[in-house]
C-alpha atoms as a PDB file:
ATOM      1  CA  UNK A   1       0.000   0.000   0.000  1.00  0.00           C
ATOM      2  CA  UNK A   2       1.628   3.415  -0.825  1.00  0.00           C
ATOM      3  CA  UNK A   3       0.196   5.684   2.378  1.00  0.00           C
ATOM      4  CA  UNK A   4      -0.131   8.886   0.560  1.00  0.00           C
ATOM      5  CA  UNK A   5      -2.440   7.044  -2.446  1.00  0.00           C
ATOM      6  CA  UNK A   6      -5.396   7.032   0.099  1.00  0.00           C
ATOM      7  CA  UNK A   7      -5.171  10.888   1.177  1.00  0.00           C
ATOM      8  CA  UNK A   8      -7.456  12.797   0.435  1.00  0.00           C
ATOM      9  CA  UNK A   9      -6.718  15.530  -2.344  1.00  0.00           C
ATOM     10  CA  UNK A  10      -7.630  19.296  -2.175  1.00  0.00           C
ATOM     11  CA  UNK A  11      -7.639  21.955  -5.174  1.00  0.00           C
ATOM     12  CA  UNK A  12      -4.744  24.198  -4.373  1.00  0.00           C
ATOM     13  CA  UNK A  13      -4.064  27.420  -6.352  1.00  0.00           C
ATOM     14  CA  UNK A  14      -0.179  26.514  -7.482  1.00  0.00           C
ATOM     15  CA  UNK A  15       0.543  30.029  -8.592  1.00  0.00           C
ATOM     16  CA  UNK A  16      -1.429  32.175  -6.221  1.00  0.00           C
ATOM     17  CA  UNK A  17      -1.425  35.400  -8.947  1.00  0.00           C
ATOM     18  CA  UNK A  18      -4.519  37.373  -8.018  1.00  0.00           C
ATOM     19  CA  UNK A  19      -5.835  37.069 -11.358  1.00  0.00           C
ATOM     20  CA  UNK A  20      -4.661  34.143 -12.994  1.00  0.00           C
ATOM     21  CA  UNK A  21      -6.069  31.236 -10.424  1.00  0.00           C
ATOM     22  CA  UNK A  22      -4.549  27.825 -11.719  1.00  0.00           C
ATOM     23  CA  UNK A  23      -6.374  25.302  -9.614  1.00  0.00           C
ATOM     24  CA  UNK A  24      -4.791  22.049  -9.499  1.00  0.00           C
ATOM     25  CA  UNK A  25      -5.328  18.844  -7.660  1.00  0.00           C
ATOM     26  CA  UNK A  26      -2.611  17.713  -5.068  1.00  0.00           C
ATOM     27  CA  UNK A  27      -2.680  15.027  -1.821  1.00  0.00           C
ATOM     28  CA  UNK A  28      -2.702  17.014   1.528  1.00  0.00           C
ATOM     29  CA  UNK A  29      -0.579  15.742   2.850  1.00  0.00           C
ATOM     30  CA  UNK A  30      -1.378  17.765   6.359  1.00  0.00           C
ATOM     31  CA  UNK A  31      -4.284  15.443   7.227  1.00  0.00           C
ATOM     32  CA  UNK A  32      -3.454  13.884  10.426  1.00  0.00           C
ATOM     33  CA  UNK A  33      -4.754   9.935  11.450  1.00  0.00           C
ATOM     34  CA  UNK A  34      -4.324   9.039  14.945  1.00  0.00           C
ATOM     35  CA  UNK A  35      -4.730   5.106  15.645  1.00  0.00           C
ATOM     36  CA  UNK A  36      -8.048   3.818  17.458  1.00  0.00           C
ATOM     37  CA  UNK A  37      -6.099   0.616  19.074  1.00  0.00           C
ATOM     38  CA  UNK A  38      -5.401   0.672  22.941  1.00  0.00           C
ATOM     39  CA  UNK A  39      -1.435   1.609  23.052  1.00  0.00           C
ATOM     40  CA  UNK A  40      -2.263  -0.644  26.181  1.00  0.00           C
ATOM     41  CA  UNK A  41      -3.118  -3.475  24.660  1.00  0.00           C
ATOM     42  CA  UNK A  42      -0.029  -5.639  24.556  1.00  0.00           C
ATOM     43  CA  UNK A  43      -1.756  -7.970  22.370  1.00  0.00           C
ATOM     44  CA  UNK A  44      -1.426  -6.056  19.271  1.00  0.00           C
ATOM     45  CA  UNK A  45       2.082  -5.528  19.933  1.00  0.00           C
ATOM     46  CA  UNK A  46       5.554  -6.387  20.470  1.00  0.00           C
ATOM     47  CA  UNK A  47       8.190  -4.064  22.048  1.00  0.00           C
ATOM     48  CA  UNK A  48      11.373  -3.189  19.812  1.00  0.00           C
ATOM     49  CA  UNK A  49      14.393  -1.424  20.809  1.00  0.00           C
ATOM     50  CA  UNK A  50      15.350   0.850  18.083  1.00  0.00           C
ATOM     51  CA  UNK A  51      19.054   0.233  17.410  1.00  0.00           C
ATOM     52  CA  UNK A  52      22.112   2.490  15.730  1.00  0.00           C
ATOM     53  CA  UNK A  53      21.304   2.246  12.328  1.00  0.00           C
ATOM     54  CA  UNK A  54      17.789   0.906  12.231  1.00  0.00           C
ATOM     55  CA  UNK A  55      14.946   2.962  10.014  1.00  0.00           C
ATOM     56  CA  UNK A  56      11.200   2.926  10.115  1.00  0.00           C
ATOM     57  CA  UNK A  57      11.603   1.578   6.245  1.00  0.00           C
ATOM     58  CA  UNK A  58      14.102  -1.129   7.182  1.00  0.00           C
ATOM     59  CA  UNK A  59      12.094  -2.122  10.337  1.00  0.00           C
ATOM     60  CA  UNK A  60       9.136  -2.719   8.035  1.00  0.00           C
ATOM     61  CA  UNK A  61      10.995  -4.362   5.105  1.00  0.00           C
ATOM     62  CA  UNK A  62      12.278  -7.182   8.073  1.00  0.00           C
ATOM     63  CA  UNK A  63       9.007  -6.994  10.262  1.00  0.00           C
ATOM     64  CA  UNK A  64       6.584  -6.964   7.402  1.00  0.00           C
ATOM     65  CA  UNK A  65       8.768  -8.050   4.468  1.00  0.00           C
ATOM     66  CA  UNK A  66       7.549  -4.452   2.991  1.00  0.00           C
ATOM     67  CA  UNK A  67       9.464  -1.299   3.395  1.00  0.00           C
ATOM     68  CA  UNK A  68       6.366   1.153   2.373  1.00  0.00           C
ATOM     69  CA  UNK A  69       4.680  -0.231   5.535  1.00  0.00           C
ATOM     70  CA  UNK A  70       7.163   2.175   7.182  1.00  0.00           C
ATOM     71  CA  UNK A  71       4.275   4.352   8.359  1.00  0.00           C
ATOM     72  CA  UNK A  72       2.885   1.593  10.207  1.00  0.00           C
ATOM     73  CA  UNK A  73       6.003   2.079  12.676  1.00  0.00           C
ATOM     74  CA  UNK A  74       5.131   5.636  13.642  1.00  0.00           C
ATOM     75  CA  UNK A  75       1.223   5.384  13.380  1.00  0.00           C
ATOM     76  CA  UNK A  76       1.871   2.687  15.903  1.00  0.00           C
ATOM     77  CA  UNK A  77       4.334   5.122  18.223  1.00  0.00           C
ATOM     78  CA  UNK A  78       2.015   8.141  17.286  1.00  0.00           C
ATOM     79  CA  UNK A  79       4.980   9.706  15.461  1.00  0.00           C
ATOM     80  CA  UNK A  80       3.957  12.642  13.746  1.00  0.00           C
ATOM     81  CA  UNK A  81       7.859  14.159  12.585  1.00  0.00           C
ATOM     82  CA  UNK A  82       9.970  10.886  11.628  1.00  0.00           C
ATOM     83  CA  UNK A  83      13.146  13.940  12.301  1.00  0.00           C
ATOM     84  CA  UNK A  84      12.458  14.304  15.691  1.00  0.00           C
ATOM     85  CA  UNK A  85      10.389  11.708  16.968  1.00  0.00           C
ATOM     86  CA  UNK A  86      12.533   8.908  15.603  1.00  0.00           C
ATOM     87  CA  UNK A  87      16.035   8.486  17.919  1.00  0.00           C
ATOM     88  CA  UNK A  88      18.394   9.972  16.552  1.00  0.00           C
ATOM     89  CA  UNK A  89      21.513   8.369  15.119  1.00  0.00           C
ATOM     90  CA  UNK A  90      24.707   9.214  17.842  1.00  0.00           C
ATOM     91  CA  UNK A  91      26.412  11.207  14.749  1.00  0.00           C
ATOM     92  CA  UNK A  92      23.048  13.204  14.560  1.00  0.00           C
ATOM     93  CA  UNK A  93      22.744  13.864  18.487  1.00  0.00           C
ATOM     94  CA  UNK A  94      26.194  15.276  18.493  1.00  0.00           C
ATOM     95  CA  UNK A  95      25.061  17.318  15.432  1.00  0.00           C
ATOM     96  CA  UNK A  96      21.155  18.488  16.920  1.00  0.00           C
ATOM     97  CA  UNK A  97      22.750  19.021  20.698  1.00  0.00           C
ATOM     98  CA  UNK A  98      25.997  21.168  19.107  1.00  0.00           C
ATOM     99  CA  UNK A  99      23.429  23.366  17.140  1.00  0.00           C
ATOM    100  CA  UNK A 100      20.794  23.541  20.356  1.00  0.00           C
ATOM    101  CA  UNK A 101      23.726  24.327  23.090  1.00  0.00           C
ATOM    102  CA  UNK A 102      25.925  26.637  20.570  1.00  0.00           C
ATOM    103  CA  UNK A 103      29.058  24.142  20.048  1.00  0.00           C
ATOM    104  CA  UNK A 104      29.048  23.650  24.159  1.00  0.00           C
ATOM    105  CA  UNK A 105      27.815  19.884  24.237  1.00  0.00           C
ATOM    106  CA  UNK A 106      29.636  19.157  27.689  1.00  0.00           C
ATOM    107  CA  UNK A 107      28.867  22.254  29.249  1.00  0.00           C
ATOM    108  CA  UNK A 108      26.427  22.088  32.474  1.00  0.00           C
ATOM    109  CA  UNK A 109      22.727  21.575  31.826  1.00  0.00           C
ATOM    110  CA  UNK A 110      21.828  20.032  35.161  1.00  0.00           C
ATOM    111  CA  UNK A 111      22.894  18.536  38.369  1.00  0.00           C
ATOM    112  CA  UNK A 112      21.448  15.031  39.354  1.00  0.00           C
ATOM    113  CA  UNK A 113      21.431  12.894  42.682  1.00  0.00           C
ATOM    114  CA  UNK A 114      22.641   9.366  42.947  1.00  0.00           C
ATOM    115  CA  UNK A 115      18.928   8.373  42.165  1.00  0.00           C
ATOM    116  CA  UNK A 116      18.735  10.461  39.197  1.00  0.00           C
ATOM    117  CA  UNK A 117      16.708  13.198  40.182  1.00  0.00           C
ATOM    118  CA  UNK A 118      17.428  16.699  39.574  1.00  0.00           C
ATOM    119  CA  UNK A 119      19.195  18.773  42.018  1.00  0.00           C
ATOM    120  CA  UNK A 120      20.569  21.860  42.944  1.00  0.00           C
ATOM    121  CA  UNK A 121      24.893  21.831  42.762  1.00  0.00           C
ATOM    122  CA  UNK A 122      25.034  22.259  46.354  1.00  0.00           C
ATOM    123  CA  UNK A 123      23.227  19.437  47.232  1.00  0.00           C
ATOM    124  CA  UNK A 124      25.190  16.318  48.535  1.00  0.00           C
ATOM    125  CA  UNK A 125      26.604  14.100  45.927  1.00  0.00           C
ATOM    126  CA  UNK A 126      25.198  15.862  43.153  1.00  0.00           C
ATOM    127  CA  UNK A 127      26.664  15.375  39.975  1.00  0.00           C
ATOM    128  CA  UNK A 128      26.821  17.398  36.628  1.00  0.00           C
ATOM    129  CA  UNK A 129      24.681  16.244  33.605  1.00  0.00           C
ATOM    130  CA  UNK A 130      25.937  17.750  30.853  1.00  0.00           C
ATOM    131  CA  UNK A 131      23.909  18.899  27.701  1.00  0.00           C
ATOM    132  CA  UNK A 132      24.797  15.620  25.558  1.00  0.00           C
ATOM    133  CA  UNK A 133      24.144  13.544  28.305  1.00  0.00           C
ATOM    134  CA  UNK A 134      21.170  15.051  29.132  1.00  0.00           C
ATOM    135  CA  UNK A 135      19.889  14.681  25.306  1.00  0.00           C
ATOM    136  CA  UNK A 136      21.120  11.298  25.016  1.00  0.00           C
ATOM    137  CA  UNK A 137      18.935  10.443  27.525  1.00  0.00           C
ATOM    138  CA  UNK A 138      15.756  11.845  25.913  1.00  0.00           C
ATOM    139  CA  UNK A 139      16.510  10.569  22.900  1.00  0.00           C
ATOM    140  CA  UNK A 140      17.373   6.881  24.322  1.00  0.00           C
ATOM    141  CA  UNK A 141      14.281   6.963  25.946  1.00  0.00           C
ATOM    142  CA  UNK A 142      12.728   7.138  22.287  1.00  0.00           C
ATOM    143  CA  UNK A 143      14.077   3.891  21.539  1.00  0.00           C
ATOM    144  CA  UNK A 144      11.645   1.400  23.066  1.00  0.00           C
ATOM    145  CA  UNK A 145       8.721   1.411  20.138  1.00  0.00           C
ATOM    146  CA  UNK A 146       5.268  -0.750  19.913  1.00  0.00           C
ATOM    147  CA  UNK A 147       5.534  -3.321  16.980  1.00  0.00           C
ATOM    148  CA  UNK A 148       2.088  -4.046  15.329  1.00  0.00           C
ATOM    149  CA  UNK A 149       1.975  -7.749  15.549  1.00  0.00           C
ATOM    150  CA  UNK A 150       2.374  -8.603  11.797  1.00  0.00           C
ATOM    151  CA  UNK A 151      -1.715 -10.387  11.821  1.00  0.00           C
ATOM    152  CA  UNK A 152      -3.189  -7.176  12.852  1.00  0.00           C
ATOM    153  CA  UNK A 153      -1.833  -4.924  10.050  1.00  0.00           C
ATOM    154  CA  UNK A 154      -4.556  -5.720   7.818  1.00  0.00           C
ATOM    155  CA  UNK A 155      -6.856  -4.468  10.191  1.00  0.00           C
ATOM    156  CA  UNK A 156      -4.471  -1.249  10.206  1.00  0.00           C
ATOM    157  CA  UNK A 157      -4.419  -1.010   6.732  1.00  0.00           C
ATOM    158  CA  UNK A 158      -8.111  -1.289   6.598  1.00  0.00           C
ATOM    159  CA  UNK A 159      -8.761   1.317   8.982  1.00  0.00           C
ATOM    160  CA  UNK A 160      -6.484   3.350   7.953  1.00  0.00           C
ATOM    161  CA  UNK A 161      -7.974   3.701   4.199  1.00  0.00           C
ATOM    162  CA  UNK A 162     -11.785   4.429   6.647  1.00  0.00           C
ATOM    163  CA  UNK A 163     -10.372   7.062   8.187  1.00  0.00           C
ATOM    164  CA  UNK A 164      -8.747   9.149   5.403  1.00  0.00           C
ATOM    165  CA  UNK A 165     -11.307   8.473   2.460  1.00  0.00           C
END
């Protein structure tokens, strides 16, 4: 199934010239589908640990034997930006937290206490987090995802093509 053939599509002026409307037909692409499955349900999934390297397109091609069922990964995660709500690849964190922190990646963004909780630099055995760790750990907390069981993505499919027609 190619995900964008089912959108709906909208007449668009291309040109937007005051007089000289050109109206053509395009997919929005803006229309948003949120899933109707539990997320609680553990019987339609599986838990995955999203590894250095892995992609929502190679998931699917080894999951589902079909790398255009990539969507089926985020709809199931409720991943709207596949930039940002995908973990990021280590090269790419260093990248995203040297733009964010201005080149300062092990500069101070927090102090923690030995169980993790944030804490003021006074406080007794508090320790620096710096900006990449911090980030690291927001983006490794990305990397547990929900797996559609492989029997129920028909029914995803199907519902899928309901809710955007």
């Amino acid at each position: 199934m190619a995900y964008f053939n089912h959108f709906p599509v909208i007449g668009y002026d291309v040109r937007g010239e005051k007089n000289n409307i050109n109206i053509q037909f395009i997919t929005n692409v803006l229309v948003r589908i949120r899933k109707k499955l539990e997320v609680t349900n553990n019987y339609f999934f599986e838990q995955y640990f999203v590894i250095e390297g892995d992609r929502p397109d190679t998931l699917a091609h080894q999951i589902y034997g079909d790398s255009d069922l990539h969507w089926i990964i985020l709809y199931a995660n409720y991943m709207t930006n596949p930039f940002y709500d995908w973990p990021l690849s280590n090269t790419d964190l260093q990248k995203y937290v040297a733009k964010k922190y201005d080149n300062n990646i092990y500069g101070v963004n927090h102090w923690e206490d030995i169980d993790g909780y944030e804490v003021d630099e006074t406080a007794s055995g508090a320790t620096v987090v710096t900006h990449y760790l911090h980030e690291e750990k927001l983006n490794d907390a990305k990397r547990s995802i929900n797996i559609i069981k492989l029997e129920f993505v028909d029914q995803i499919i199907k519902e899928f093509k309901q809710l955007v027609d």
